[in-house]
N, C-alpha and C. Protein backbone atom coordinates (compact mmCIF):
# COMPACT_ATOMS: atom_id res chain seq x y z
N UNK A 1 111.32 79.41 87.32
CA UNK A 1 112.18 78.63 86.45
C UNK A 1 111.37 77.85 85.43
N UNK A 2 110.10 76.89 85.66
CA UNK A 2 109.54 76.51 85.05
C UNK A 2 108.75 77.64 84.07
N UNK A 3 108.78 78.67 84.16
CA UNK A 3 107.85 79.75 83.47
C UNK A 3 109.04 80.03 82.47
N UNK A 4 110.46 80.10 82.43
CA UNK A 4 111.29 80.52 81.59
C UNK A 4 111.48 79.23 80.71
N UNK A 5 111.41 77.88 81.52
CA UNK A 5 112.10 76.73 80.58
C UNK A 5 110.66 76.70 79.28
N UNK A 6 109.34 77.12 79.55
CA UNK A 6 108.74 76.93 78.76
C UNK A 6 108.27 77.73 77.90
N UNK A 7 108.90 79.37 77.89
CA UNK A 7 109.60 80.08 77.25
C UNK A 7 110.23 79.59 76.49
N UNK A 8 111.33 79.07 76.46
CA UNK A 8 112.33 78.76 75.51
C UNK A 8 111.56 77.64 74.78
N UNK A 9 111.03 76.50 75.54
CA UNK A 9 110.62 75.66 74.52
C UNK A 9 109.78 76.20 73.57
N UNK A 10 108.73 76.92 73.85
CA UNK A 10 107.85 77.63 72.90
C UNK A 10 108.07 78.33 71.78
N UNK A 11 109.23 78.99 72.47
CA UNK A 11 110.50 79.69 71.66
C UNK A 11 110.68 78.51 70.25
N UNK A 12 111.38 77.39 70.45
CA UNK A 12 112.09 77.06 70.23
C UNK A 12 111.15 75.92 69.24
N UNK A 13 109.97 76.14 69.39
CA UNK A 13 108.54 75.34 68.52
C UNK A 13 108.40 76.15 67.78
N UNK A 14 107.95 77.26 67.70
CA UNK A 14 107.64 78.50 66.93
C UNK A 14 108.78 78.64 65.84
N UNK A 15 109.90 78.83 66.12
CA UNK A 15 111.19 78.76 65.30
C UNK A 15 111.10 77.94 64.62
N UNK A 16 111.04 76.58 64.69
CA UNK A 16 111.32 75.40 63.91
C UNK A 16 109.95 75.64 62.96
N UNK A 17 108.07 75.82 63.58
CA UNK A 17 107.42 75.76 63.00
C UNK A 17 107.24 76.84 61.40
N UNK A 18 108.60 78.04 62.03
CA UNK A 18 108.48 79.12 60.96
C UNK A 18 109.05 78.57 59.80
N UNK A 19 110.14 78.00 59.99
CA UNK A 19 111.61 77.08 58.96
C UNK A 19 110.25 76.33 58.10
N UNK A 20 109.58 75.42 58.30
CA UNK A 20 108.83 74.55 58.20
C UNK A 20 107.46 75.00 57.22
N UNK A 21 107.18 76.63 57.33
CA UNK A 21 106.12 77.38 56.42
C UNK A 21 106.92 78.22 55.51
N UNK A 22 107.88 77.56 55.17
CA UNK A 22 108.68 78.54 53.58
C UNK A 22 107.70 77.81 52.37
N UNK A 23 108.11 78.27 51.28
CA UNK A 23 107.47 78.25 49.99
C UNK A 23 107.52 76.98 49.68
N UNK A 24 106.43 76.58 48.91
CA UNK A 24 106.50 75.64 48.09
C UNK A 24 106.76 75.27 46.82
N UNK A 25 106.99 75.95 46.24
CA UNK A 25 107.74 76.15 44.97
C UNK A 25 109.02 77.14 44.89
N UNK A 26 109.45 76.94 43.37
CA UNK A 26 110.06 78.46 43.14
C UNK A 26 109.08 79.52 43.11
N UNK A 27 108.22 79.21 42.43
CA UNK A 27 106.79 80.51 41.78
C UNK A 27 106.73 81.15 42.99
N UNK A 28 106.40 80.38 43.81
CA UNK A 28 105.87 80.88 45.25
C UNK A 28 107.37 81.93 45.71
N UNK A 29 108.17 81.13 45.69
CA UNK A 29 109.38 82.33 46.54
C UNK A 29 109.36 83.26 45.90
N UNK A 30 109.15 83.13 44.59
CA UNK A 30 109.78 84.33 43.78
C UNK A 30 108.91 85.48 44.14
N UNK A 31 107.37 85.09 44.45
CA UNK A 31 106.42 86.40 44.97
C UNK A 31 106.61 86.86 46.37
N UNK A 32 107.13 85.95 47.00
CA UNK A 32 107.45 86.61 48.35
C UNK A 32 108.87 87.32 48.34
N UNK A 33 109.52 86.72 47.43
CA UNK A 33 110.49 88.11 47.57
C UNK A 33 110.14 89.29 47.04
N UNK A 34 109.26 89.16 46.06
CA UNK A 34 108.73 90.51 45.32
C UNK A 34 108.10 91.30 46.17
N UNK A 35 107.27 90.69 47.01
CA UNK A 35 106.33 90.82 48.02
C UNK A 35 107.15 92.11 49.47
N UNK A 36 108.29 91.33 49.75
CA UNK A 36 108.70 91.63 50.71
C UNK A 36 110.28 92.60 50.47
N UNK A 37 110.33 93.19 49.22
CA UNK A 37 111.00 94.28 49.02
C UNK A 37 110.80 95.07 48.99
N UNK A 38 109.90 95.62 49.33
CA UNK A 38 109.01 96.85 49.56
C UNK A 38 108.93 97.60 50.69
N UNK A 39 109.41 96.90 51.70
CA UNK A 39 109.73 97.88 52.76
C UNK A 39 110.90 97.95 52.79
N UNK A 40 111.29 99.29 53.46
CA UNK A 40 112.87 100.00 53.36
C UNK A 40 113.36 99.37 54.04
N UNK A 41 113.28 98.18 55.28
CA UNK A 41 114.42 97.60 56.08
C UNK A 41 115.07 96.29 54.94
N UNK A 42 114.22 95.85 54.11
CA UNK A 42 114.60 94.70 53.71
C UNK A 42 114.96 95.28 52.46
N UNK A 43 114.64 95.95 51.11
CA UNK A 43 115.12 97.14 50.11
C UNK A 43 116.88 97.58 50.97
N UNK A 44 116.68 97.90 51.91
CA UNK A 44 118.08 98.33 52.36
C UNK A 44 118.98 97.07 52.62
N UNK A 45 118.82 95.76 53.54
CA UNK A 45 119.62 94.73 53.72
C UNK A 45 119.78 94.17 52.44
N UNK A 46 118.73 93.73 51.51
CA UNK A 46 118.95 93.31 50.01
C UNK A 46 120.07 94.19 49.19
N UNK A 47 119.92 95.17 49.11
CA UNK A 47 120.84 96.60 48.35
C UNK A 47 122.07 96.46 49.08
N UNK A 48 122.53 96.57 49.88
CA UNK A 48 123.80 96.80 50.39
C UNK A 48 124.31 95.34 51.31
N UNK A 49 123.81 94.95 52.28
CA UNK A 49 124.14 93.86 53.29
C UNK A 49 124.21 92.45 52.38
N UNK A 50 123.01 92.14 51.91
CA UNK A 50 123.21 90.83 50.81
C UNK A 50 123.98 91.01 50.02
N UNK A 51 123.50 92.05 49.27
CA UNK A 51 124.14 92.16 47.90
C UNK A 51 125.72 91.67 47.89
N UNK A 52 126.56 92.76 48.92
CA UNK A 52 128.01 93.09 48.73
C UNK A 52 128.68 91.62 49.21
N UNK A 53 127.54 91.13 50.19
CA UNK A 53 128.08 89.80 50.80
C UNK A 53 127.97 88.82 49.62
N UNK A 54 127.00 88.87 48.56
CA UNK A 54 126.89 87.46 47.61
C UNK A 54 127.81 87.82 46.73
N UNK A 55 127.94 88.82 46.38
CA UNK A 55 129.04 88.70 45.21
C UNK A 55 130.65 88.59 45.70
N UNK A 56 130.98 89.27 46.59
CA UNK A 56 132.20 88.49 47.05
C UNK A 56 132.48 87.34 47.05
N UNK A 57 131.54 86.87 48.22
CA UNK A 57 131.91 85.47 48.25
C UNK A 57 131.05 84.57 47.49
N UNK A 58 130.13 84.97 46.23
CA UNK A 58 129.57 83.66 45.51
C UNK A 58 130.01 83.84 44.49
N UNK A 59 130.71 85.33 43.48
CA UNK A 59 130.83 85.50 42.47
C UNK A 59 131.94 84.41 42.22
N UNK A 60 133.18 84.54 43.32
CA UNK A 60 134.27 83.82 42.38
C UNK A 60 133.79 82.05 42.58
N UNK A 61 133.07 81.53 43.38
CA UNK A 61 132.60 80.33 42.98
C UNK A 61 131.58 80.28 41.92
N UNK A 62 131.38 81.25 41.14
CA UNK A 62 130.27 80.55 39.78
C UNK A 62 131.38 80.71 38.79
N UNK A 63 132.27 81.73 38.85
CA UNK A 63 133.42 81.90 38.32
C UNK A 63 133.83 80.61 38.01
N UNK A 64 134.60 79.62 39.02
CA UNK A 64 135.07 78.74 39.24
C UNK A 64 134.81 77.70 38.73
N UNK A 65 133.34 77.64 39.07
CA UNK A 65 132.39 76.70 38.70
C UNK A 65 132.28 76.62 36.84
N UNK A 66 132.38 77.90 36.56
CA UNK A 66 132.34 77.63 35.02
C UNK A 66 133.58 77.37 34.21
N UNK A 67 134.46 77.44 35.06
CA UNK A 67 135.84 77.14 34.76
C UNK A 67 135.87 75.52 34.64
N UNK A 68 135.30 75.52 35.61
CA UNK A 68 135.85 73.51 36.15
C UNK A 68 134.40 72.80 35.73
N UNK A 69 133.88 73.37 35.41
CA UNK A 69 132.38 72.32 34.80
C UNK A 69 132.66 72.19 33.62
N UNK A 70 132.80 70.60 33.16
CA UNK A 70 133.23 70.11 31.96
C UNK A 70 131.55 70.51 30.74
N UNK A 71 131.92 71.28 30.10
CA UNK A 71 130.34 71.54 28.76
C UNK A 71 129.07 72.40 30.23
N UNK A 72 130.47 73.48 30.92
CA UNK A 72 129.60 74.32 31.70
C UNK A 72 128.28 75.11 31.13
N UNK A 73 126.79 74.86 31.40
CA UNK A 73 125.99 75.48 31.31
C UNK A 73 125.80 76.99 31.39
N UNK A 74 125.97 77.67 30.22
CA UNK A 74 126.03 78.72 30.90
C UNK A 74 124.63 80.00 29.95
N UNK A 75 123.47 79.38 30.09
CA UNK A 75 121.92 79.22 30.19
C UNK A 75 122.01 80.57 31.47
N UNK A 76 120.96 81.60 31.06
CA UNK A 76 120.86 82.09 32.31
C UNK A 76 119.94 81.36 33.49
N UNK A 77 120.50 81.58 34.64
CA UNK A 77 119.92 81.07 35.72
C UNK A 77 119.44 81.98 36.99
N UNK A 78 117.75 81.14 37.26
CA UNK A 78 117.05 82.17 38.41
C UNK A 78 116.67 81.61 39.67
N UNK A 79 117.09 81.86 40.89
CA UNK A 79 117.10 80.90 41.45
C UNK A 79 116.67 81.93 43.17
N UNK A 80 116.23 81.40 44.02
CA UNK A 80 115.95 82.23 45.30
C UNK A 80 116.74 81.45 46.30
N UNK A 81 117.42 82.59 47.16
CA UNK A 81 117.93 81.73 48.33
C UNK A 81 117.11 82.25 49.64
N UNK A 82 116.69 81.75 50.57
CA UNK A 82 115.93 82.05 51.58
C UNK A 82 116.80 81.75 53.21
N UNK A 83 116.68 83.01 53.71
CA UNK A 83 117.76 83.06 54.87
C UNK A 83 117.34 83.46 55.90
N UNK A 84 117.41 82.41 56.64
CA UNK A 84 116.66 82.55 57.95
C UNK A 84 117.27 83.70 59.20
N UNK A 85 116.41 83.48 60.55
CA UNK A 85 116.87 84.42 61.69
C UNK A 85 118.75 84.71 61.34
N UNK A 86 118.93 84.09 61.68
CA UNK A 86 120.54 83.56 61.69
C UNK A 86 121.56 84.21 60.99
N UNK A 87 120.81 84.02 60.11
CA UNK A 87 121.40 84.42 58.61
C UNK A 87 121.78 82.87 57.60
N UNK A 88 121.86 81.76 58.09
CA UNK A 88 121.96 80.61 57.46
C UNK A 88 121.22 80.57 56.47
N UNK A 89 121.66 79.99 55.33
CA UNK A 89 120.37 79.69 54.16
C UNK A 89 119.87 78.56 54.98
N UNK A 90 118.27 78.68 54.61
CA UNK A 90 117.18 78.11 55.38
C UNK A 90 117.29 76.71 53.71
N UNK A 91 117.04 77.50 52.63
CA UNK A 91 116.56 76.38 51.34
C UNK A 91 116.91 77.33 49.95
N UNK A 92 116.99 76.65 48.83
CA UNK A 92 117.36 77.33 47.78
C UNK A 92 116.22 76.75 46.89
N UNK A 93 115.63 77.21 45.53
CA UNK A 93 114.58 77.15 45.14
C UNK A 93 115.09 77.63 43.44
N UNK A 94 115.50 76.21 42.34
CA UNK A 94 116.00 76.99 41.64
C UNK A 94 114.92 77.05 39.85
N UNK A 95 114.48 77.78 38.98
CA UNK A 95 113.45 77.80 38.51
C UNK A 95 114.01 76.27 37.38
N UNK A 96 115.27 76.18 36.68
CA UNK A 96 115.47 75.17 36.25
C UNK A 96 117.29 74.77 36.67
N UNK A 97 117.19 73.68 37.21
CA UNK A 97 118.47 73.30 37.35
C UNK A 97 119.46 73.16 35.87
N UNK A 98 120.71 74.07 36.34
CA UNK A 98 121.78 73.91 35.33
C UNK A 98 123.15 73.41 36.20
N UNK A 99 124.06 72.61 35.02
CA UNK A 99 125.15 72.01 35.58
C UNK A 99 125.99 72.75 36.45
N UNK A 100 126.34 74.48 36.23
CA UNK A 100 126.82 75.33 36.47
C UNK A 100 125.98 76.24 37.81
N UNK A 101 124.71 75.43 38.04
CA UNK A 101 124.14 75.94 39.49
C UNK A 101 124.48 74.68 40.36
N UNK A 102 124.53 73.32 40.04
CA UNK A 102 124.55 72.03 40.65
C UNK A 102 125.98 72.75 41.31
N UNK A 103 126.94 73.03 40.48
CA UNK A 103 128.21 73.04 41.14
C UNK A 103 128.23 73.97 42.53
N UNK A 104 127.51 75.10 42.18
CA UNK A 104 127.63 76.16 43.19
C UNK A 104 126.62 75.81 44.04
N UNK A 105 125.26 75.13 44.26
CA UNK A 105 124.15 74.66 44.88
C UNK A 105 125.13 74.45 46.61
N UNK A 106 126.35 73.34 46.32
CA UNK A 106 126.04 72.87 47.79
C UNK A 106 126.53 73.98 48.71
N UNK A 107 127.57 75.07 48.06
CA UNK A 107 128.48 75.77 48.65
C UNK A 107 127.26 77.15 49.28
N UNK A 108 126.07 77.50 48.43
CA UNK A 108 125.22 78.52 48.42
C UNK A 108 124.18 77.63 49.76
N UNK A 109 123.83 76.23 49.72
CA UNK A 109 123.11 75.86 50.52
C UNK A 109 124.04 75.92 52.19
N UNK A 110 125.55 75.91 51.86
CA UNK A 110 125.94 75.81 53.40
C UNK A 110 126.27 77.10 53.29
N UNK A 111 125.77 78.52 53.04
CA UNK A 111 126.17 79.74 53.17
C UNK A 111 125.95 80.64 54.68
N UNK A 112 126.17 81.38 55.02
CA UNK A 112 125.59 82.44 55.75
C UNK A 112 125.69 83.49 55.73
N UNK A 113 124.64 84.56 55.49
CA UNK A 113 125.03 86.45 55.18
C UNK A 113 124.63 86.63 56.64
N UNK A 114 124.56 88.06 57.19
CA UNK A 114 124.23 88.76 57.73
C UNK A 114 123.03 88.61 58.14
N UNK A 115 122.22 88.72 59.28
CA UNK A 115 121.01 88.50 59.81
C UNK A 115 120.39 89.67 59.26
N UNK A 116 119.28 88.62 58.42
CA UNK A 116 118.19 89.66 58.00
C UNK A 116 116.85 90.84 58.76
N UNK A 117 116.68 91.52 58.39
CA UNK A 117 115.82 92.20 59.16
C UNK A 117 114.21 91.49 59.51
N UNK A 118 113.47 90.42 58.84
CA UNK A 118 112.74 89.65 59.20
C UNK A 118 113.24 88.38 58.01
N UNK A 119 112.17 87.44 59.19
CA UNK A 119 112.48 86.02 58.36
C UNK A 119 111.13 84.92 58.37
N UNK A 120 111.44 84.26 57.41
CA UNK A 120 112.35 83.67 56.48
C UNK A 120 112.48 85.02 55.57
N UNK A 121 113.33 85.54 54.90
CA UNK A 121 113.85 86.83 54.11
C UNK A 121 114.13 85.63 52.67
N UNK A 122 113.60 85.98 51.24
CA UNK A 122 113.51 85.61 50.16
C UNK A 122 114.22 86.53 49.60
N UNK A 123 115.39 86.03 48.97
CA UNK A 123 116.49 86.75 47.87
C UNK A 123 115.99 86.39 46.28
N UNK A 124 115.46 86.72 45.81
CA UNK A 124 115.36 86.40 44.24
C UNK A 124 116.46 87.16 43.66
N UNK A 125 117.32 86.16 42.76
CA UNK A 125 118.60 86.37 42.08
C UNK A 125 118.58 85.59 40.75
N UNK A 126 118.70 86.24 39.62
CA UNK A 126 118.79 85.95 38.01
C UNK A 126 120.13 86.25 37.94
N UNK A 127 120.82 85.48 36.95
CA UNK A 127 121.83 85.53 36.55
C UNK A 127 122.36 85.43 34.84
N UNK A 128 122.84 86.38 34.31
CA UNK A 128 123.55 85.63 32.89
C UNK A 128 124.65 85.54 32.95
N UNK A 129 125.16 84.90 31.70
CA UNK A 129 126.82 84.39 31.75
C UNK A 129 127.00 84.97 30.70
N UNK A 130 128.21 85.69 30.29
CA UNK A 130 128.74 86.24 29.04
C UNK A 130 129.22 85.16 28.06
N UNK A 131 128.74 85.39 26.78
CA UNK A 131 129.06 84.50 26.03
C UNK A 131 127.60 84.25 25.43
N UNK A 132 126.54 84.40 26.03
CA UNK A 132 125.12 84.12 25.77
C UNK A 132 124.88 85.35 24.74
């Protein structure tokens, strides 16, 4: 019993210590996602599993967001979301804050996709707005 409880705690150090070694910048995420699309498990969850999941459910909140943001920014925006074991966003990392990311920021920070194939898993995502 004592050999399993300290299992889990170890477990459960290691986990927190991984959360804890994400990027320090944007610059930085943006190479580890570059970095880490290159193998076919994560090329495949990015392509189909993220993908279909962010635009459903994030498209109509930037939508929204540019609807209801009074002198909405609509500047393209590049920004990484990083998603842990879980699938929870772990942190978001955005290269310049716009009014029209502030809006969507808190809803993208309490998100969750699909459990990635390793983690922390770095999404680098650019965006334009029509009208630009």
């Amino acid at each position: 019993m004592k050999k399993l409880y300290a299992i889990v705690l170890i477990s459960v150090v290691m986990t927190a210590a991984k959360a804890d070694d994400l990027a320090a910048s944007f610059k930085q995420a943006v190479a580890l996602a570059e970095s880490q699309n290159k193998d076919r498990a994560s090329q495949i969850y990015g392509a189909v599993d993220f993908n279909r999941y962010y635009e459903q459910k994030y498209g109509p909140v930037f939508v929204s967001c540019l609807k209801s943001t009074e002198h909405a920014d609509t500047s393209p925006v590049s920004f990484v979301i990083v998603v842990g074991k879980d699938g929870h966003v772990l942190r978001l990392y955005v290269e310049h804050e716009t009014n029209t990311f502030a809006c969507v920021r808190q809803t993208l920070q309490q998100g969750k996709f699909l459990a990635p194939p390793h983690f922390p898993y770095y999404m680098h995502i650019s965006m334009s707005f029509s009208g630009n």
